[in-house]
N, C-alpha and C. Protein backbone atom coordinates (compact mmCIF):
# COMPACT_ATOMS: atom_id res chain seq x y z
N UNK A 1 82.71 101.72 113.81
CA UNK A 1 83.11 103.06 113.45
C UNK A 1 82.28 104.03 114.28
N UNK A 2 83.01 104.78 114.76
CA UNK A 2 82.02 105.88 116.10
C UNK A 2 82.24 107.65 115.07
N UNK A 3 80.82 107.72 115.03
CA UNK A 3 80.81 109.01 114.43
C UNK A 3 80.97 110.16 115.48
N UNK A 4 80.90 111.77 114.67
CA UNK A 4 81.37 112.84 115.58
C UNK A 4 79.89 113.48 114.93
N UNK A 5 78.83 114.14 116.01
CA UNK A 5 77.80 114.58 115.21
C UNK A 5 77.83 116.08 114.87
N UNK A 6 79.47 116.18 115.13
CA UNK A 6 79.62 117.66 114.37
C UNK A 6 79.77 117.70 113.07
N UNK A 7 80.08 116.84 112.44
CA UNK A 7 80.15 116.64 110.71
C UNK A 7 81.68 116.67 110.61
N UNK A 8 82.27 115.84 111.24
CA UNK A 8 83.95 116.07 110.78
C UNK A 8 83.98 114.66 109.79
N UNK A 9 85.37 114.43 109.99
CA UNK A 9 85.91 113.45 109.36
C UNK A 9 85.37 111.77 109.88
N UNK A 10 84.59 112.24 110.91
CA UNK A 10 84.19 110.89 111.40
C UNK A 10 82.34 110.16 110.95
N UNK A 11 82.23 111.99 110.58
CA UNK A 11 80.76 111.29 109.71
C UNK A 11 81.37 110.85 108.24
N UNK A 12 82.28 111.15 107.70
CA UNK A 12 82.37 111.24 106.16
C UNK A 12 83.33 110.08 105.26
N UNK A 13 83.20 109.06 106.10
CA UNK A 13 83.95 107.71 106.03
C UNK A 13 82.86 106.44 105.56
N UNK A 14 82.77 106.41 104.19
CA UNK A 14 82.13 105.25 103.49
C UNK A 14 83.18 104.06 102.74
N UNK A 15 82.91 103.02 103.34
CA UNK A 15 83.26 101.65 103.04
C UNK A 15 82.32 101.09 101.64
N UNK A 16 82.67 100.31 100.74
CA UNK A 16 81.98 99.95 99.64
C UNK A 16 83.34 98.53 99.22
N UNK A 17 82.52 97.28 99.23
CA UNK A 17 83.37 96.07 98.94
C UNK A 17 84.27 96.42 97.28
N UNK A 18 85.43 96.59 97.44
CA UNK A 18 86.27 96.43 95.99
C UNK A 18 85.68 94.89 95.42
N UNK A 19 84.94 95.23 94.11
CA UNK A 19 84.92 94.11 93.19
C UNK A 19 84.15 94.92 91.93
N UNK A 20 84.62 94.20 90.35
CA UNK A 20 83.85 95.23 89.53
C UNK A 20 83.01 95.25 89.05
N UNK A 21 81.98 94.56 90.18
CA UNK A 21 80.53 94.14 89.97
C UNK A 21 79.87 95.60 91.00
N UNK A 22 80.70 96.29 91.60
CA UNK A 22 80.17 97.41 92.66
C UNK A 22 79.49 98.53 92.73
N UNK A 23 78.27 98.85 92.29
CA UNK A 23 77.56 99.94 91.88
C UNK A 23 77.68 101.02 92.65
N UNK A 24 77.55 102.33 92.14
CA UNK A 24 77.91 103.14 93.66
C UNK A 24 76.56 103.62 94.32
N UNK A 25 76.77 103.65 95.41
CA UNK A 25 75.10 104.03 95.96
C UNK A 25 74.73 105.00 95.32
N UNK A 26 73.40 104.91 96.19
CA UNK A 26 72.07 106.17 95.31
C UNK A 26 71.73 106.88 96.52
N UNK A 27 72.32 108.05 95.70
CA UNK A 27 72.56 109.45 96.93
C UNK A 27 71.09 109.42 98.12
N UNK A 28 70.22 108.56 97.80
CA UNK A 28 69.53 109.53 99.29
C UNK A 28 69.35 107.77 99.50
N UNK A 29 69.74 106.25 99.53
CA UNK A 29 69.79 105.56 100.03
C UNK A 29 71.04 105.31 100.99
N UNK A 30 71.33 104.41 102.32
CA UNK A 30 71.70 104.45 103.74
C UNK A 30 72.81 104.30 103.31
N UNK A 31 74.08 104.84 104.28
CA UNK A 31 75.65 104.50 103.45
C UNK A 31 75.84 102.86 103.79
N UNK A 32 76.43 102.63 102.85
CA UNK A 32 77.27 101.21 102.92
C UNK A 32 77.52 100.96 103.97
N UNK A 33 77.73 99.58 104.75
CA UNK A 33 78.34 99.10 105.79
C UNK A 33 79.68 98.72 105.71
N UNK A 34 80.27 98.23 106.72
CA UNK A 34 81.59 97.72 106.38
C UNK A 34 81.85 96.42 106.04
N UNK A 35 82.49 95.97 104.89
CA UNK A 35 82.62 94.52 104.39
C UNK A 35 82.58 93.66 105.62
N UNK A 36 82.48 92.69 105.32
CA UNK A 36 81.95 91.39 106.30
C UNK A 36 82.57 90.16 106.05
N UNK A 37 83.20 90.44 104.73
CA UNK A 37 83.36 88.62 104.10
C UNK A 37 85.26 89.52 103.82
N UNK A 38 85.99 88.23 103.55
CA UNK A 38 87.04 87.53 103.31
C UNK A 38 87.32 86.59 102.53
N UNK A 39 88.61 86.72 102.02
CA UNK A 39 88.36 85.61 101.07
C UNK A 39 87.49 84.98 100.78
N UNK A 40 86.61 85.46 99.96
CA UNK A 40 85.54 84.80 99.35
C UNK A 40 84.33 84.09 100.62
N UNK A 41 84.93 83.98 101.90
CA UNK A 41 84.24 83.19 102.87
C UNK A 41 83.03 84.01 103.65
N UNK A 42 81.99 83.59 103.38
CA UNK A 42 80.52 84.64 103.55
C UNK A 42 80.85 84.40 104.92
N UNK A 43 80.07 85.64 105.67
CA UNK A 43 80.34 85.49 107.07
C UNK A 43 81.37 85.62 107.90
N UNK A 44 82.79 85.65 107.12
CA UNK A 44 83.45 85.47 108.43
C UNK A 44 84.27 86.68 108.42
N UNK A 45 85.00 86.90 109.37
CA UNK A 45 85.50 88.54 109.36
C UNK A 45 86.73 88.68 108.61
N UNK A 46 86.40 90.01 108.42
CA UNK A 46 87.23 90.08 107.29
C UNK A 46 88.85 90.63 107.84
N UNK A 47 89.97 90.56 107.51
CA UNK A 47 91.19 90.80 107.97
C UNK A 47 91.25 92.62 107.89
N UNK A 48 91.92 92.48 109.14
CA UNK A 48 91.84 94.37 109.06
C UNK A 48 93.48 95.25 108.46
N UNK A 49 93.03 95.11 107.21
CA UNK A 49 94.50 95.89 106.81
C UNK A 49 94.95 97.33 107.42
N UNK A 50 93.91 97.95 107.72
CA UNK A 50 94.60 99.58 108.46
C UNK A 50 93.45 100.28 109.71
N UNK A 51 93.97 100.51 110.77
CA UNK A 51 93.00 100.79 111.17
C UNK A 51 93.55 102.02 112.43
N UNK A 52 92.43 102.88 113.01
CA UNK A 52 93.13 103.89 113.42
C UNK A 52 92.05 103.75 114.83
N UNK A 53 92.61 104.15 116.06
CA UNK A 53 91.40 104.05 117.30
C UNK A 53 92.01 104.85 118.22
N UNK A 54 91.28 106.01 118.10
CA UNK A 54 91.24 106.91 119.20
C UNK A 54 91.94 108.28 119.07
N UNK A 55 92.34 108.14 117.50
CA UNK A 55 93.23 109.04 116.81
C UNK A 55 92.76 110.68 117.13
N UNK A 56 93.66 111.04 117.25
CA UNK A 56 93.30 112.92 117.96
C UNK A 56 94.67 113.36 117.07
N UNK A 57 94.25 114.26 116.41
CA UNK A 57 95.57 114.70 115.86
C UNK A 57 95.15 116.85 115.93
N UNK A 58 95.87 117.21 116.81
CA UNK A 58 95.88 118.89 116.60
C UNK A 58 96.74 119.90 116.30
N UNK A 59 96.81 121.39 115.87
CA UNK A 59 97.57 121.43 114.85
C UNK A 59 97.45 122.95 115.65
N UNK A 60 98.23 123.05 116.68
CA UNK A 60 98.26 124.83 117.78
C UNK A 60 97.06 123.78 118.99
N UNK A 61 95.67 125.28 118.65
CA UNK A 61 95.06 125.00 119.39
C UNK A 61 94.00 124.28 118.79
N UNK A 62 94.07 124.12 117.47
CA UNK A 62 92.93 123.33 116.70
C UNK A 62 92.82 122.60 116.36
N UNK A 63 91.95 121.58 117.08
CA UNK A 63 91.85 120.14 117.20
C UNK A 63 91.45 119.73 115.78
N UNK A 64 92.24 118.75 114.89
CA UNK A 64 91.44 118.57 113.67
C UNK A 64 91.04 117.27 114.16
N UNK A 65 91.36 115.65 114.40
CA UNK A 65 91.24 115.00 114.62
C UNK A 65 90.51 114.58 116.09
N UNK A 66 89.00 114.32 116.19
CA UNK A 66 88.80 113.98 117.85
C UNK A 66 88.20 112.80 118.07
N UNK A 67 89.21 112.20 118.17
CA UNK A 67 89.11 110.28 118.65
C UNK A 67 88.13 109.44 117.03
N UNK A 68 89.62 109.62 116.22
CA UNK A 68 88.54 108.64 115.46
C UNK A 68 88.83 107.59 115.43
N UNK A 69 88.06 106.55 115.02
CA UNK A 69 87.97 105.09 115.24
C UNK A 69 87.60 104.16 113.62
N UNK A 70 88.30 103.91 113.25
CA UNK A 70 88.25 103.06 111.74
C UNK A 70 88.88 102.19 111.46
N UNK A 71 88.02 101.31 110.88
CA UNK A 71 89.25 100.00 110.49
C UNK A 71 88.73 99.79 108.91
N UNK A 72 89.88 99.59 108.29
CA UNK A 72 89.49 99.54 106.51
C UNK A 72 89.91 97.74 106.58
N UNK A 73 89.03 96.86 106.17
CA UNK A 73 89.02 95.37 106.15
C UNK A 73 89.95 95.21 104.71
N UNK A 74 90.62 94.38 104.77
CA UNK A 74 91.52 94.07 103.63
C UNK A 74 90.38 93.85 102.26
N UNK A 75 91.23 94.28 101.34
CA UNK A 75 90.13 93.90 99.99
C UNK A 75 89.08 94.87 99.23
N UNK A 76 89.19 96.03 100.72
CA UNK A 76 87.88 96.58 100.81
C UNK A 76 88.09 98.08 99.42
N UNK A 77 87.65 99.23 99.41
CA UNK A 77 87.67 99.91 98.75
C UNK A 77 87.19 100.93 99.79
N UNK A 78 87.96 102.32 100.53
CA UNK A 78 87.83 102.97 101.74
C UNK A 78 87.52 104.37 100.55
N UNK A 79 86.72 105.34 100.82
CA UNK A 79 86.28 106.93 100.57
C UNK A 79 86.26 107.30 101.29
N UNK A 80 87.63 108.75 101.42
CA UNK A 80 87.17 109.27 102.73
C UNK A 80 86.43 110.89 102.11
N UNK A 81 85.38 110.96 102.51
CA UNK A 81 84.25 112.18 101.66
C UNK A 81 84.28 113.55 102.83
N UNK A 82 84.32 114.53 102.73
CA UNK A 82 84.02 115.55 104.32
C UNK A 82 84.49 116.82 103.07
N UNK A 83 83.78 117.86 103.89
CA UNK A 83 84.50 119.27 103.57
C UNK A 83 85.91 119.42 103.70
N UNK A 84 85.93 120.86 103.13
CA UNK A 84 87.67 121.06 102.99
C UNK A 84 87.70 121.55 104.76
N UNK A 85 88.94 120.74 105.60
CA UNK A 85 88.68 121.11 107.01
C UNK A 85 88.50 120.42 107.16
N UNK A 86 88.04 119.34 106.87
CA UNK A 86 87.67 118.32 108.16
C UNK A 86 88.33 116.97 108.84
N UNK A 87 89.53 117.15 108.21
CA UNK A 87 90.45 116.20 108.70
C UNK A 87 90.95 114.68 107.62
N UNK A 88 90.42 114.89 106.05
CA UNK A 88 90.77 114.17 105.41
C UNK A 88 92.13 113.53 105.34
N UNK A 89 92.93 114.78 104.86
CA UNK A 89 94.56 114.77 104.38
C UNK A 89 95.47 114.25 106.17
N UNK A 90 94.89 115.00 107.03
CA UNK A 90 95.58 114.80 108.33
C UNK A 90 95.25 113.31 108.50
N UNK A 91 94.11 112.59 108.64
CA UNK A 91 94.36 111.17 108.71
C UNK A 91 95.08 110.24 107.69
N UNK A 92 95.43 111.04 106.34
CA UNK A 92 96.21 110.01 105.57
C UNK A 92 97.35 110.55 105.92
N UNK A 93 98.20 111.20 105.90
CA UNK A 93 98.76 111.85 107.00
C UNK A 93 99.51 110.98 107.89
N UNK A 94 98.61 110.73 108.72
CA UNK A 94 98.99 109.86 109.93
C UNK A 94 99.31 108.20 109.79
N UNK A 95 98.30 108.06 108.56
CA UNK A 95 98.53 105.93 108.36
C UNK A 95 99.79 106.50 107.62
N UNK A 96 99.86 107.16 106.89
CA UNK A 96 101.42 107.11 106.05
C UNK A 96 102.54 107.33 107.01
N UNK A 97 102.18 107.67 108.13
CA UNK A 97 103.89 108.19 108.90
C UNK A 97 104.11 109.36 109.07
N UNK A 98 103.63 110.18 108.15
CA UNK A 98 104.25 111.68 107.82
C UNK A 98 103.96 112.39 109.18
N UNK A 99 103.17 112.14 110.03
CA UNK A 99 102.54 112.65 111.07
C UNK A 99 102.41 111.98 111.97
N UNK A 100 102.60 111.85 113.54
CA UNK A 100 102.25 110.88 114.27
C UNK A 100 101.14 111.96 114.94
N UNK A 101 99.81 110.81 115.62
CA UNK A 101 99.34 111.25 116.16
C UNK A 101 99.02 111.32 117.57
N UNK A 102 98.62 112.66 118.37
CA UNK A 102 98.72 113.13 119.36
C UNK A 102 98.32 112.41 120.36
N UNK A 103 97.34 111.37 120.17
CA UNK A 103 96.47 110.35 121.24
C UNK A 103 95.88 109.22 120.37
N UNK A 104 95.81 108.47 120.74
CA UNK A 104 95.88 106.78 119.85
C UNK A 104 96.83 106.19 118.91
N UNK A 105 96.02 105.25 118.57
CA UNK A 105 96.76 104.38 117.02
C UNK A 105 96.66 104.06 116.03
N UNK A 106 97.46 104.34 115.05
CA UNK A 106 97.05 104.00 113.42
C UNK A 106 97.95 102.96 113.52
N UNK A 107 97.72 101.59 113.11
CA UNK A 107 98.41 100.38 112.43
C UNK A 107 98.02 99.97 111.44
N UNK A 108 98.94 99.68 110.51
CA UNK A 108 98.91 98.67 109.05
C UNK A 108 99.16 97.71 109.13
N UNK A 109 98.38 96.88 108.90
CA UNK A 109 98.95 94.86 108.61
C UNK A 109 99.06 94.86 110.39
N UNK A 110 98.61 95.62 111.03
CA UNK A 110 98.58 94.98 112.49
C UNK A 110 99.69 95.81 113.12
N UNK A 111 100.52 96.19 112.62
CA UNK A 111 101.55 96.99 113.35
C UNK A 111 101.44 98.53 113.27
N UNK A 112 101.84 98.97 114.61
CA UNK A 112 101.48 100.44 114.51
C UNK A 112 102.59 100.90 113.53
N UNK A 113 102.12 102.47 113.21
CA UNK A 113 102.83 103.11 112.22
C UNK A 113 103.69 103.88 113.16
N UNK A 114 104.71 103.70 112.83
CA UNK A 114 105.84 104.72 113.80
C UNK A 114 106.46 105.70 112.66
N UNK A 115 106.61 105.68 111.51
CA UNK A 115 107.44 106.72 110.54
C UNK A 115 107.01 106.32 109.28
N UNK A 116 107.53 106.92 107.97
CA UNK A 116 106.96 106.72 106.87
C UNK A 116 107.82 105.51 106.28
């Protein structure tokens, strides 16, 4: 995951494993990483149900989206956290169809998203 150190939508993307043993972090400890395991199998990678790379999405002259890069691992439990502005709704947006975007790719289950 490649952050933006302007504070957009690309700092404000926390991963946390879905299971209901999952505590939620403690606000001034490091954010979560991204799941790792799969079916139950420690170690091995995990299947990428949605993922977006290189995504630029702008709206006139105002760039909301600048190259983001995410992959949500199947299983997982995705938060997307940022100010109002910062490109939340426009990237769901885009995995749903409703929007295509201007430069890269959002795919689900491996296939890009072309419409809703």
């Amino acid at each position: 995951m490649d952050f933006d150190a302007g504070g957009g939508l690309e700092s404000a993307v926390l991963m946390l494993e879905a299971s209901p043993s999952t505590e939620l972090p403690d606000a001034s400890a490091p954010a979560a990483q991204p799941v790792a395991e799969a079916d139950g199998a420690r170690g091995a990678p995990a299947t990428i149900r949605c993922a977006a790379r290189g995504v630029k999405k702008a709206f006139g002259e105002t760039q909301i989206l600048k190259g983001v890069d995410v992959e949500i691992p199947e299983g997982s439990f995705t938060v997307l956290v940022g100010p109002s502005g910062c490109g939340k709704s426009s990237l769901l947006k885009l995995v749903s169809g409703l929007h295509p975007p201007r430069d890269g790719v959002v795919t689900v289950q491996g296939k890009p998203v072309t419409g809703p």
